[in-house]
Protein backbone atom coordinates (compact mmCIF):
# COMPACT_ATOMS: atom_id res chain seq x y z
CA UNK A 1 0.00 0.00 0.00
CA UNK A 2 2.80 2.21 0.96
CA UNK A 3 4.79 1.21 -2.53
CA UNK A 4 1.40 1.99 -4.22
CA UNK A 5 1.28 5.53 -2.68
CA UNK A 6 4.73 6.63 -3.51
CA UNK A 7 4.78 5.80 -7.28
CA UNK A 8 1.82 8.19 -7.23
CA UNK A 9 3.37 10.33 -5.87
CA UNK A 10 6.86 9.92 -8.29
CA UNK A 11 4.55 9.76 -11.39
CA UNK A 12 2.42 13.16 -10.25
CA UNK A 13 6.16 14.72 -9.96
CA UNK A 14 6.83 13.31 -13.38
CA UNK A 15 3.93 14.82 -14.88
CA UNK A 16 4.36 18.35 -13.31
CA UNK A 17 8.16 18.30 -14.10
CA UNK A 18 7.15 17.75 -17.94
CA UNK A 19 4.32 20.31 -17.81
CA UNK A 20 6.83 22.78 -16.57
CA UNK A 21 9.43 22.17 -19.24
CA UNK A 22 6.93 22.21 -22.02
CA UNK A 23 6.27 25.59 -20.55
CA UNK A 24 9.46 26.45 -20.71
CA UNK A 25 10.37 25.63 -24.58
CA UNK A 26 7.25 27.02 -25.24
CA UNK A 27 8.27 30.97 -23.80
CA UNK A 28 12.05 30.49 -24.71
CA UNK A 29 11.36 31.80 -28.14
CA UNK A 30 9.41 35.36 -27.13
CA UNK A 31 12.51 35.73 -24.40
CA UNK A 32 14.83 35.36 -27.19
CA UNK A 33 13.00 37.97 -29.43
CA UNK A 34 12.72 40.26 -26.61
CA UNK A 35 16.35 40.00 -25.99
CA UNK A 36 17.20 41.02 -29.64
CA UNK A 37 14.61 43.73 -29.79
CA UNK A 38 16.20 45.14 -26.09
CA UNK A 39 19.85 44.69 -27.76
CA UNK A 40 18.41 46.76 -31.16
CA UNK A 41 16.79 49.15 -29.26
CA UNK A 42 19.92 49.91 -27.38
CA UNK A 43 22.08 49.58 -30.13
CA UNK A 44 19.70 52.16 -32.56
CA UNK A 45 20.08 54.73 -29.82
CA UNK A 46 23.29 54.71 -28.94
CA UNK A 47 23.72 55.18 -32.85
CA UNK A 48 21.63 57.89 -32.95
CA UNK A 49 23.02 59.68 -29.75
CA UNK A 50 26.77 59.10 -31.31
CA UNK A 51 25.43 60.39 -34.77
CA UNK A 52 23.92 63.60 -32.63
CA UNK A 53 26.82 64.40 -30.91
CA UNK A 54 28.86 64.25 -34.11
CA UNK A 55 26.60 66.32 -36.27
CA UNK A 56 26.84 69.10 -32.76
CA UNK A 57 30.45 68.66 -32.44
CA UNK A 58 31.24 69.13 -36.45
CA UNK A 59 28.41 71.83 -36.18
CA UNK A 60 30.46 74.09 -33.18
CA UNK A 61 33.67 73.23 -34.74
CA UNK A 62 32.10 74.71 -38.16
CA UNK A 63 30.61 77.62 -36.22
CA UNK A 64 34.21 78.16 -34.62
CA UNK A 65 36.05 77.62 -38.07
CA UNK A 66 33.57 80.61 -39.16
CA UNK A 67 34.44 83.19 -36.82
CA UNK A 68 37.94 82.46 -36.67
CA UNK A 69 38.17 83.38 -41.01
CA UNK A 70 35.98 86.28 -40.63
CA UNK A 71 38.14 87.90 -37.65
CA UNK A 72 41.23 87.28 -40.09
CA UNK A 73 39.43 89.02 -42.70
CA UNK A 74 38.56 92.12 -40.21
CA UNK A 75 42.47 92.18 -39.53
CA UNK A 76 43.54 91.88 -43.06
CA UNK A 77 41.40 95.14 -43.91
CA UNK A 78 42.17 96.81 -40.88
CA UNK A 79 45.63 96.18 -41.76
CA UNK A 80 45.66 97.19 -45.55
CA UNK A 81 43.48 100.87 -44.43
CA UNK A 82 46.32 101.66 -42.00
CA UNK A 83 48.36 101.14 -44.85
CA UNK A 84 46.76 103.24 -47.06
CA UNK A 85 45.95 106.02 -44.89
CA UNK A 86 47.56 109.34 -45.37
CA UNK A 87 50.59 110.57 -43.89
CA UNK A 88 49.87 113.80 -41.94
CA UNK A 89 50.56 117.16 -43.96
CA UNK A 90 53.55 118.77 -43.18
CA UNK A 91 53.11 122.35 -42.69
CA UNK A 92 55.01 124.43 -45.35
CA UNK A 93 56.50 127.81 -44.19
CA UNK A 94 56.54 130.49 -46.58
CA UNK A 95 59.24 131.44 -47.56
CA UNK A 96 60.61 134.18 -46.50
CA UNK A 97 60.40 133.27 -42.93
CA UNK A 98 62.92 130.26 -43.91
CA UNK A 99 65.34 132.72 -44.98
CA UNK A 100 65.28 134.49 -42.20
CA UNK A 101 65.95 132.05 -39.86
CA UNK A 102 68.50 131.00 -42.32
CA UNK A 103 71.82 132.98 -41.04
CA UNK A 104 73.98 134.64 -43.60
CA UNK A 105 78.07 133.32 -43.55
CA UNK A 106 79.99 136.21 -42.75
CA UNK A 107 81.86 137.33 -46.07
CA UNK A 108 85.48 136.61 -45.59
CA UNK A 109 87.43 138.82 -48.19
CA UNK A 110 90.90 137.73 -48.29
CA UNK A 111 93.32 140.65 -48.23
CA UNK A 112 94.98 141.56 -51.73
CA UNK A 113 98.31 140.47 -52.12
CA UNK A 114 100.67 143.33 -52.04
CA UNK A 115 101.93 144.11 -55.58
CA UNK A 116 105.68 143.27 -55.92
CA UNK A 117 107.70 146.55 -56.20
CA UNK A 118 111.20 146.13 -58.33
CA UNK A 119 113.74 148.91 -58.44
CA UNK A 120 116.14 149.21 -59.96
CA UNK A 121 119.85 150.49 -59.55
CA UNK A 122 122.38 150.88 -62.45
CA UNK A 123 126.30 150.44 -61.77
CA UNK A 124 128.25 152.76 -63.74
CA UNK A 125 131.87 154.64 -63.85
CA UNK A 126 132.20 153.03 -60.53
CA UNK A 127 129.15 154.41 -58.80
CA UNK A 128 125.22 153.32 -58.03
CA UNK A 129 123.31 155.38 -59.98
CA UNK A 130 120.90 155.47 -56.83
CA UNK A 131 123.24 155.83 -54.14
CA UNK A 132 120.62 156.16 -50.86
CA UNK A 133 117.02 155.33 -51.92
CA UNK A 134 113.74 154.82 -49.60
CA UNK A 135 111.76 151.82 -50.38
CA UNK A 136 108.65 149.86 -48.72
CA UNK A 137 109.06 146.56 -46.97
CA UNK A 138 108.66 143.27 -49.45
CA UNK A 139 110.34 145.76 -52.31
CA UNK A 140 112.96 143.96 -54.39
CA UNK A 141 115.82 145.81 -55.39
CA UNK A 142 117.84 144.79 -58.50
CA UNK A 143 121.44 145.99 -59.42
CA UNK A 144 123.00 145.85 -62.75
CA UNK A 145 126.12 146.35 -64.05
CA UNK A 146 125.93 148.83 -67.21
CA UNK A 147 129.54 149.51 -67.23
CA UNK A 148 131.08 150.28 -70.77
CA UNK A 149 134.78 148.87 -70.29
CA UNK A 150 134.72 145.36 -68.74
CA UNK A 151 134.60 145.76 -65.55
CA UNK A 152 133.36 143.18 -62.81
CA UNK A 153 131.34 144.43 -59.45
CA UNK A 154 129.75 142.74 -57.03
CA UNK A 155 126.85 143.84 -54.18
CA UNK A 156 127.44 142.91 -50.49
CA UNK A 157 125.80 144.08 -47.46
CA UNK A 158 127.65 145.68 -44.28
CA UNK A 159 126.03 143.29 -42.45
CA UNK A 160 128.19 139.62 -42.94
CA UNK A 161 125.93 136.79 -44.32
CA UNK A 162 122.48 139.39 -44.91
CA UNK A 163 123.28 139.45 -49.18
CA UNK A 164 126.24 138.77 -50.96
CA UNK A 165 125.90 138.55 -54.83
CA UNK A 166 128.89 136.83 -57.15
CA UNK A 167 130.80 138.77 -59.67
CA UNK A 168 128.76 140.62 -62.19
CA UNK A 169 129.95 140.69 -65.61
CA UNK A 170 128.81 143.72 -67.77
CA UNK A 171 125.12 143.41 -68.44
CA UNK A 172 124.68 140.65 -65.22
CA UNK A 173 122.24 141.40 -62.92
CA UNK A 174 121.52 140.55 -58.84
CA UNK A 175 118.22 141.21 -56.97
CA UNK A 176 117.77 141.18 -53.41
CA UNK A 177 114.13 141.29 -51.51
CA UNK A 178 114.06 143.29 -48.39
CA UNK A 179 111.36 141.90 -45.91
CA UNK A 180 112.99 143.74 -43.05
CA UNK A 181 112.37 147.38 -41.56
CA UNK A 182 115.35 149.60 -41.21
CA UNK A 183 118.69 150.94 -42.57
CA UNK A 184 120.69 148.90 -44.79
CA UNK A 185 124.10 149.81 -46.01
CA UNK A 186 126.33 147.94 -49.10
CA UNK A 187 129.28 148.32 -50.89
CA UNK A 188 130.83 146.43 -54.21
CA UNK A 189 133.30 143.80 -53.25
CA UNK A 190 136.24 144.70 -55.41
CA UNK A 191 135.51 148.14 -55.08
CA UNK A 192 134.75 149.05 -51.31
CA UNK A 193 134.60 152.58 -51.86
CA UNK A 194 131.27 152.22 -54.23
CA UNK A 195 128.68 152.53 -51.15
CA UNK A 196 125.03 152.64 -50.61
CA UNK A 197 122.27 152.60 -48.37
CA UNK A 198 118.97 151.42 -48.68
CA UNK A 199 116.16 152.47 -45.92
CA UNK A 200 113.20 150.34 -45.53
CA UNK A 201 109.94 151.64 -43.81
CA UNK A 202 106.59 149.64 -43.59
C-alpha cells in the first residue's frame, strides 16, 4: 500500500516536471525575441546619440572655423586701411620766414696780395746810380752792371751773411728782396769805396 502511494506520488512529480518544461520551450522563443529587440533598441540609440553628438560637435567646430576666417578678414582690412591712410601734412613755411631764420656766412674777403715793387739800380763809372734810396718793406731791389769797359762788381751788405751777390759781368744782374724794416748799407766787393744805403719803412 505504501509502494502503491509513492509511485503516485513519483509519477504526479513526473507529470508536473514535464508540464513545466513544455512551458518552458514554449516561452524560450518570445525571451529570445525580446532580448534582440532590447539589444536593437539599445544599439539604434546609442547610434543615434553618437550620430547627434557628431553632427553638434562638427556643427560648433564649423561655427568656430567661421568666426575664426571672418576675424582674419577684419584684420587683413584693418591692416591694408592703416596702410593706405595718409601721412599727416607737413606744414610748409613760406618762404621768406625760412630765410630768415636761415643765417647769412659772414663774407670773408681775403686781403689783396701786395703788388711786388722792383727797383732798380744801375752800376756805372764806378758808382750806383741810386746811391741812398727809400723803399717799402717786401720791395725787391735789383742791381746791374751797365759799365762800358769790362769791368766786374759785385753787391754785399755791411752786415756779414744778410746778401752777398757773385761777380757781375757787364750786363749781369743781382736782386735782393728786403722783408725787413730799417737801414741797410752795401758796398761792391772789389771796389769798397762804391757805397750805398737802402732804408726800408713799412
Amino acid at each position: 500500500m505504501k509502494k502503491a502511494s509513492l509511485s503516485l506520488a513519483a509519477a504526479g512529480l513526473l507529470i508536473f516536471a514535464q508540464g513545466a518544461l513544455a512551458q518552458t520551450t514554449k516561452a524560450t522563443p518570445n525571451t529570445q525575441a525580446l532580448c534582440i529587440k532590447d539589444a536593437n533598441d539599445s544599439t539604434s540609440k546609442t547610434l543615434k546619440e553618437a550620430t547627434a553628438a557628431h553632427a553638434l560637435a562638427v556643427k560648433k567646430a564649423n561655427e568656430e572655423f567661421a568666426k575664426a576666417k571672418k576675424e582674419v578678414a577684419l584684420r587683413k582690412e584693418a591692416s591694408l586701411k592703416l596702410c593706405k591712410m595718409p601721412k599727416p601734412a607737413v606744414e610748409k613755411k613760406p618762404a621768406a620766414a625760412v630765410a630768415q631764420k636761415k643765417e647769412t656766412p659772414p663774407v670773408v674777403i681775403a686781403p689783396k696780395a701786395p703788388t711786388p715793387v722792383t727797383v732798380a739800380i744801375g752800376i756805372r763809372e764806378f758808382a750806383f746810380s741810386e746811391d741812398k734810396i727809400r723803399i717799402k718793406k717786401g720791395t725787391t731791389v735789383t742791381w746791374t752792371n751797365n759799365e762800358v769797359m769790362n769791368m766786374s762788381h759785385s753787391i754785399e751788405s755791411d752786415i756779414p751773411g744778410k746778401f752777398t751777390s757773385p761777380l757781375l759781368a757787364r750786363g749781369e744782374s743781382f736782386s735782393y728782396t728786403f722783408n725787413s724794416v730799417g737801414l741797410v748799407s752795401y758796398h761792391c766787393g772789389p771796389h769798397q769805396y762804391m757805397t750805398g744805403e737802402i732804408m726800408v719803412t713799412e
